[in-house]
C-alpha atoms as a PDB file:
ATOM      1  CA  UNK A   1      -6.894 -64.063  50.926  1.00  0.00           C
ATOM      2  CA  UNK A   2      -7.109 -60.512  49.457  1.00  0.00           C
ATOM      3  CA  UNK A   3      -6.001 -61.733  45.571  1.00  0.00           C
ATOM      4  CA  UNK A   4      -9.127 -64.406  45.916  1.00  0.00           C
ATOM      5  CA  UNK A   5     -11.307 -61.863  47.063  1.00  0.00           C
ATOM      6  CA  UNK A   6     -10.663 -59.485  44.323  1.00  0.00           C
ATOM      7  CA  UNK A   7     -10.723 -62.709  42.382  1.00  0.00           C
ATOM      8  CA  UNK A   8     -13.853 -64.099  42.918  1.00  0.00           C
ATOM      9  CA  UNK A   9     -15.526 -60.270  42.905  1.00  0.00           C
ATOM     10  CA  UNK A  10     -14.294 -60.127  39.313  1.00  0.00           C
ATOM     11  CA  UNK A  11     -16.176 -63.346  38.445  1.00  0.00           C
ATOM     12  CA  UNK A  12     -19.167 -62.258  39.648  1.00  0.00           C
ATOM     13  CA  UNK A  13     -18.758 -58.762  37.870  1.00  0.00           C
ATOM     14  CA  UNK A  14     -18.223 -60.896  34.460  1.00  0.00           C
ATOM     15  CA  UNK A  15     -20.605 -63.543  35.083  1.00  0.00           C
ATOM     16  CA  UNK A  16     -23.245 -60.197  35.873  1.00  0.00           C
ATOM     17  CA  UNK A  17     -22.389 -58.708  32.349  1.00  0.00           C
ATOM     18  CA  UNK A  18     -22.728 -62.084  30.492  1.00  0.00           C
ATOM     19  CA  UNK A  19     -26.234 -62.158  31.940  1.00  0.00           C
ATOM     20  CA  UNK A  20     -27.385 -58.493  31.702  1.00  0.00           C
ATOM     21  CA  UNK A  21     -25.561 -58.344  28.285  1.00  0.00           C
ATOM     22  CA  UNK A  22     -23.030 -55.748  27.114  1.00  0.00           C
ATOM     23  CA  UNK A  23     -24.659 -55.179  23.487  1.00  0.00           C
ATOM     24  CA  UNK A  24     -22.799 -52.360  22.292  1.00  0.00           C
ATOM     25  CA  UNK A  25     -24.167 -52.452  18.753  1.00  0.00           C
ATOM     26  CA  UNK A  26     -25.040 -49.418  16.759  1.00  0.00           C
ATOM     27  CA  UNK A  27     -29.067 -48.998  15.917  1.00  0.00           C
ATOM     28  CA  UNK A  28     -29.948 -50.493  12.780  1.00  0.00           C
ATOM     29  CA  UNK A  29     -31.801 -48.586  10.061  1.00  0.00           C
ATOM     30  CA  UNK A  30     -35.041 -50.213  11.164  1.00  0.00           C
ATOM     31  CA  UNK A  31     -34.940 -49.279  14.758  1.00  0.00           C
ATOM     32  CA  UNK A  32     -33.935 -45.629  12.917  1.00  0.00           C
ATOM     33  CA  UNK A  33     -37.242 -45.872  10.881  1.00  0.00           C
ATOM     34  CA  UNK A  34     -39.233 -46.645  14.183  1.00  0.00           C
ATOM     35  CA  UNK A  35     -38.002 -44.271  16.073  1.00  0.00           C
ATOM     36  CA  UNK A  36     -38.723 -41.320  13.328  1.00  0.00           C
ATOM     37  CA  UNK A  37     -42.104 -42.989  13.321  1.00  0.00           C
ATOM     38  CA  UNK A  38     -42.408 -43.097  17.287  1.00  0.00           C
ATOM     39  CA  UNK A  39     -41.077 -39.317  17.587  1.00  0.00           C
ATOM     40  CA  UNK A  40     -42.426 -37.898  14.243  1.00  0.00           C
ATOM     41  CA  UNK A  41     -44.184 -35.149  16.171  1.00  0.00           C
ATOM     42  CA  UNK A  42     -41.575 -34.217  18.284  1.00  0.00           C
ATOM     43  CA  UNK A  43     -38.834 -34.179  15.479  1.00  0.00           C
ATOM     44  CA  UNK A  44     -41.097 -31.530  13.257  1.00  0.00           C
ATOM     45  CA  UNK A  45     -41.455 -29.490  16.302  1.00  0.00           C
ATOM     46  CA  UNK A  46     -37.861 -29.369  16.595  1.00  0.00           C
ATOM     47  CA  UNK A  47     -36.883 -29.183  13.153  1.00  0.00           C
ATOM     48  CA  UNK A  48     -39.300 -25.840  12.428  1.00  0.00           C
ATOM     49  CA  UNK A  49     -37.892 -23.624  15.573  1.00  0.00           C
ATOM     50  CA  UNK A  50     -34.372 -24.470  14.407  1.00  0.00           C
ATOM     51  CA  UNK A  51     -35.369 -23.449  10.587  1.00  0.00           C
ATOM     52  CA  UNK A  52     -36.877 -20.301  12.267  1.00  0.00           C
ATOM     53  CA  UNK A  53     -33.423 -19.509  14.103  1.00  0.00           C
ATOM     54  CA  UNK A  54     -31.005 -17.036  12.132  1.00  0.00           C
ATOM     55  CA  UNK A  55     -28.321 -19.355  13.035  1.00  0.00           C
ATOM     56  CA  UNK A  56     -25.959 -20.991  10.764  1.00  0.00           C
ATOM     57  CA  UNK A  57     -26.041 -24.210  13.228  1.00  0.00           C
ATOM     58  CA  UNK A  58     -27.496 -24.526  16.511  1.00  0.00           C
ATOM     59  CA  UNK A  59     -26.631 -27.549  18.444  1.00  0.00           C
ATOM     60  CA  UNK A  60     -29.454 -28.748  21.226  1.00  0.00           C
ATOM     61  CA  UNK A  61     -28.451 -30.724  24.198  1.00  0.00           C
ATOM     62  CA  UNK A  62     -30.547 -31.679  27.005  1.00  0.00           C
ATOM     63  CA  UNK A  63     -29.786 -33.024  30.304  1.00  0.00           C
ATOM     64  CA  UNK A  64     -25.781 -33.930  28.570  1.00  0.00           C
ATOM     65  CA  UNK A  65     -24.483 -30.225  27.861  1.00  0.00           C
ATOM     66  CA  UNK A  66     -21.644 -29.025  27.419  1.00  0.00           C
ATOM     67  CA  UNK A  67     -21.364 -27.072  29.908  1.00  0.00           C
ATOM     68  CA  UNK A  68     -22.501 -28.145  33.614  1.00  0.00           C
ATOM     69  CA  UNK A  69     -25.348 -30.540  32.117  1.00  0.00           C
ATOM     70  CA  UNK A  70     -27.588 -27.654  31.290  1.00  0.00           C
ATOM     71  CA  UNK A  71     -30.217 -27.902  28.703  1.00  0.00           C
ATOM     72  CA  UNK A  72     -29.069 -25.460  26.020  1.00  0.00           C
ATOM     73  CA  UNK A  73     -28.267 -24.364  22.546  1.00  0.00           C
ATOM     74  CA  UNK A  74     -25.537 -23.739  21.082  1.00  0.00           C
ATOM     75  CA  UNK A  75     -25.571 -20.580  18.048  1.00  0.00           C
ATOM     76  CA  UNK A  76     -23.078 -20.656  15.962  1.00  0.00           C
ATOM     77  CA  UNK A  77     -23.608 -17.253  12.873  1.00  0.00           C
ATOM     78  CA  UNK A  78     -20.136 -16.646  11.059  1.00  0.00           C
ATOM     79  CA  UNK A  79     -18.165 -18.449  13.775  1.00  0.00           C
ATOM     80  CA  UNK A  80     -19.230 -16.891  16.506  1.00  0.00           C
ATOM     81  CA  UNK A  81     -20.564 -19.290  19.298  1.00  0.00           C
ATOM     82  CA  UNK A  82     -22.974 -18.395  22.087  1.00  0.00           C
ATOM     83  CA  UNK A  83     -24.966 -20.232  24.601  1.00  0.00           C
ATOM     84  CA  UNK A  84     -27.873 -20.143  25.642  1.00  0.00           C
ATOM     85  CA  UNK A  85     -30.867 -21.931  27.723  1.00  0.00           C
ATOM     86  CA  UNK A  86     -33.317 -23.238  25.936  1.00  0.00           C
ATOM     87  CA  UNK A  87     -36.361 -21.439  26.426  1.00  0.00           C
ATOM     88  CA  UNK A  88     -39.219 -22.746  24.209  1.00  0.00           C
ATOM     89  CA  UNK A  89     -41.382 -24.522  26.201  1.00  0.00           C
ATOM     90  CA  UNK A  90     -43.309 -26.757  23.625  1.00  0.00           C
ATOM     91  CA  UNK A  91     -39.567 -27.603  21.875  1.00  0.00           C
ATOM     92  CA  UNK A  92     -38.158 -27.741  24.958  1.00  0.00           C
ATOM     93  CA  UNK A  93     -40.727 -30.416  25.639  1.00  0.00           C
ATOM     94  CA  UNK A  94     -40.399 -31.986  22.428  1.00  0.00           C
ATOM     95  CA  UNK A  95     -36.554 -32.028  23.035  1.00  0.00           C
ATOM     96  CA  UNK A  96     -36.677 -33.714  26.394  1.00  0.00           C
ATOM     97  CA  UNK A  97     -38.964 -36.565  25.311  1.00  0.00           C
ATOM     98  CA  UNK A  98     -36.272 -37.035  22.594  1.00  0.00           C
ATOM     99  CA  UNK A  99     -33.851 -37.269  24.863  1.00  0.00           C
ATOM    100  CA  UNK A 100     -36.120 -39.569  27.311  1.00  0.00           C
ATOM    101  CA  UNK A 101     -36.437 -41.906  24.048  1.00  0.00           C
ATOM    102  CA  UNK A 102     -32.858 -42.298  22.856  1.00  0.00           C
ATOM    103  CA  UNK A 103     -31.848 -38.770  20.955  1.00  0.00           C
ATOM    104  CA  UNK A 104     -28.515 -38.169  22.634  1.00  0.00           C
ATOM    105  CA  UNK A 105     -28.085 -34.406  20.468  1.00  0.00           C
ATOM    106  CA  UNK A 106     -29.758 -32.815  17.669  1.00  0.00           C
ATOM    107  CA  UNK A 107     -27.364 -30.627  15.242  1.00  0.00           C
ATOM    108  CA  UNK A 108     -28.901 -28.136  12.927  1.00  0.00           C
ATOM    109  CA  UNK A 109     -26.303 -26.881  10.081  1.00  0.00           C
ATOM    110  CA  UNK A 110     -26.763 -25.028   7.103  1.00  0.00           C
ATOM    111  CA  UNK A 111     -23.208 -25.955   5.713  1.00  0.00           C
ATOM    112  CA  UNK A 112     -23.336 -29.625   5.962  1.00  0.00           C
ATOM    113  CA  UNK A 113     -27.120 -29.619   4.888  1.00  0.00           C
ATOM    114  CA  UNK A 114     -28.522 -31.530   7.717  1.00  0.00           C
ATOM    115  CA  UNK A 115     -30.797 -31.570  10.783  1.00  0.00           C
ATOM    116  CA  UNK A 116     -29.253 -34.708  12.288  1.00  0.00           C
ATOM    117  CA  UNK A 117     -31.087 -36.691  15.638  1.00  0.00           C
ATOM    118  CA  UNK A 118     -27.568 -38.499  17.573  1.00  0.00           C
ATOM    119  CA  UNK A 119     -29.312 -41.848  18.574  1.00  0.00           C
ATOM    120  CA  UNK A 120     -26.672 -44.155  19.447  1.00  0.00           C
ATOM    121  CA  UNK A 121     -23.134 -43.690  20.608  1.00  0.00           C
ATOM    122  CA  UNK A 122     -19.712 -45.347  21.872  1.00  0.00           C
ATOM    123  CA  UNK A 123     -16.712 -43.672  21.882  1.00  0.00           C
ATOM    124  CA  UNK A 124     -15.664 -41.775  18.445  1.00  0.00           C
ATOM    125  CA  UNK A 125     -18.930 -44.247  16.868  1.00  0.00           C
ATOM    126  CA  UNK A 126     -22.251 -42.544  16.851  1.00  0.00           C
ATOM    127  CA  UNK A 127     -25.114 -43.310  14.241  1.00  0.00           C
ATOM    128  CA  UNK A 128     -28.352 -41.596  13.990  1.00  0.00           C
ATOM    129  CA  UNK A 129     -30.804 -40.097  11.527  1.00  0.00           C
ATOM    130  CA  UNK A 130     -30.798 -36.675   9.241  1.00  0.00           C
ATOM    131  CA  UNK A 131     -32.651 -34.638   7.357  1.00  0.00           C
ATOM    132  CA  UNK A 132     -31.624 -33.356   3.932  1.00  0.00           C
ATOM    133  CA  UNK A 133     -32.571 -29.130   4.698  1.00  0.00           C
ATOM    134  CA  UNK A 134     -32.528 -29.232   0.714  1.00  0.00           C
ATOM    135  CA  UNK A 135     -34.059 -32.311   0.066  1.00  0.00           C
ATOM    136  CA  UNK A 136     -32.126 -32.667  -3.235  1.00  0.00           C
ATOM    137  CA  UNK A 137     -28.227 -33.571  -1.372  1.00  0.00           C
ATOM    138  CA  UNK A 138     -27.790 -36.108   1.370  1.00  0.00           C
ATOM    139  CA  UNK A 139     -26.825 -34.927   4.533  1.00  0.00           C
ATOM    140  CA  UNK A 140     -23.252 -34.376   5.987  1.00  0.00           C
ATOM    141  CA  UNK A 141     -23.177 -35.277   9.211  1.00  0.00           C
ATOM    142  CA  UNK A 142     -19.208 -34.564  10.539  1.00  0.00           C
ATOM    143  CA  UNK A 143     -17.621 -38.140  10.227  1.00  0.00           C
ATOM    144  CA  UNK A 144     -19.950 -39.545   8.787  1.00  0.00           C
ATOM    145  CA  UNK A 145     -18.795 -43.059   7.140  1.00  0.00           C
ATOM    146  CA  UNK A 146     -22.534 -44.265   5.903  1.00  0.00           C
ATOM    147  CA  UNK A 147     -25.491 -42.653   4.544  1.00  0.00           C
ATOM    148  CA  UNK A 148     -28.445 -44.856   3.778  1.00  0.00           C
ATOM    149  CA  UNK A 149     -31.524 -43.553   2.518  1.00  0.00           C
ATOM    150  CA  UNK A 150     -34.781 -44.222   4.855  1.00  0.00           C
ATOM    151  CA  UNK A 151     -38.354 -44.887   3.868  1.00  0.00           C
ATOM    152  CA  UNK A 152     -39.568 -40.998   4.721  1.00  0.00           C
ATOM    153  CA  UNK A 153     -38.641 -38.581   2.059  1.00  0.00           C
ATOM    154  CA  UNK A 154     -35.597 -36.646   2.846  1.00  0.00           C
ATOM    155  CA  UNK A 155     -34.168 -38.710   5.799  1.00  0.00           C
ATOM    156  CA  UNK A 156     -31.016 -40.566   6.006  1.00  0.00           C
ATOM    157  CA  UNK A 157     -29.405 -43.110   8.765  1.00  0.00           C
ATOM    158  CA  UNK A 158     -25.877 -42.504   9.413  1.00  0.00           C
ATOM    159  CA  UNK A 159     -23.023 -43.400  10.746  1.00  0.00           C
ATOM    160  CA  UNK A 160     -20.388 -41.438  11.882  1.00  0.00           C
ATOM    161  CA  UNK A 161     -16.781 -42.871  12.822  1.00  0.00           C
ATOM    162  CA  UNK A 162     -13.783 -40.823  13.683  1.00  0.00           C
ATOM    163  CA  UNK A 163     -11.022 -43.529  13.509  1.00  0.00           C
ATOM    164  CA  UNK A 164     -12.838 -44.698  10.020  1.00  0.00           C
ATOM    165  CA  UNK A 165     -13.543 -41.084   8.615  1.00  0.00           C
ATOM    166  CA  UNK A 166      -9.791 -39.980   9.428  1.00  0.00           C
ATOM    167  CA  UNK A 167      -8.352 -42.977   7.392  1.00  0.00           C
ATOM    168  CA  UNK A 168     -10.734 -42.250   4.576  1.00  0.00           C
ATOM    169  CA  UNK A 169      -9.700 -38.747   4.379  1.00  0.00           C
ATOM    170  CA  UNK A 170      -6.262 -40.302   4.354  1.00  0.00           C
ATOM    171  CA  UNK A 171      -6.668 -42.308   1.181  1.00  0.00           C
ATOM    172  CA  UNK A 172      -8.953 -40.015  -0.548  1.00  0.00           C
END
């Protein structure tokens, strides 16, 4: 009796995915392009404190930190790290609504050229959009496997893959 129970709970667990949908699919550049144009406001805000910051990169993570779920940056100048609570109201604003609308992490960093907006992630797959800070280079976002230029000056959709990225580096 117990195997049909467990049986028949797994059907209805499967037949409840098939209708809700698993779709598992990495944003496309378009829904990149709308969300830039949805958040435009809220991306410059962010963008111009972390230019401001002495910081080689600063990582910004909202309600998904590191460390106990705070909302916090992460400083990083010549390898030294330090945390701290995000205190800006009007980013921190601008950062939560991010977050509210998809941004999973925003990484600001001077040696791979890039502001870069996490919108989409499974696993070691993540894809999202960047800033050039030079606007001459393309970004480059840490295992990144595609760079595609967008319609606004400056900004790329990525994608970043581990598993990909590792074999690349492999053959390369």
């Amino acid at each position: 009796m117990k195997g049909k129970l467990v049986g028949i709970i797994l059907l209805v667990a499967l037949i409840a995915l098939a209708l809700t949908g698993c779709d598992d699919k990495p944003m496309t550049i378009e829904e990149a392009e709308d969300f830039y144009q949805q958040n435009e406001t809220d991306i410059q805000t962010v963008i111009h404190y972390l230019q401001a910051l002495d910081y080689e990169s600063v990582g910004i993570y909202i309600g998904e930190g590191i460390y106990e779920g705070d909302d916090q940056l992460i400083l990083n100048r010549s390898y030294t790290i330090q945390k701290k609570p995000l205190k800006d109201e009007p980013v921190f604003e601008a950062a939560s609504r991010l977050h509210e609308n998809g941004c999973h992490q925003i990484q600001y960093d001077t040696e791979t050229n890039s502001v870069d907006f996490l919108l989409w992630r499974s696993g070691e797959v993540g894809c999202g959009i960047a800033l050039s800070l030079d606007g001459v280079r393309p970004p480059a976002v840490i295992y990144m496997t595609s760079c595609v230029s967008m319609k606004e000056t400056g900004w790329y959709y990525y994608v970043s893959d581990f598993n990909k990225w590792r074999i690349q580096q492999k053959y390369n």
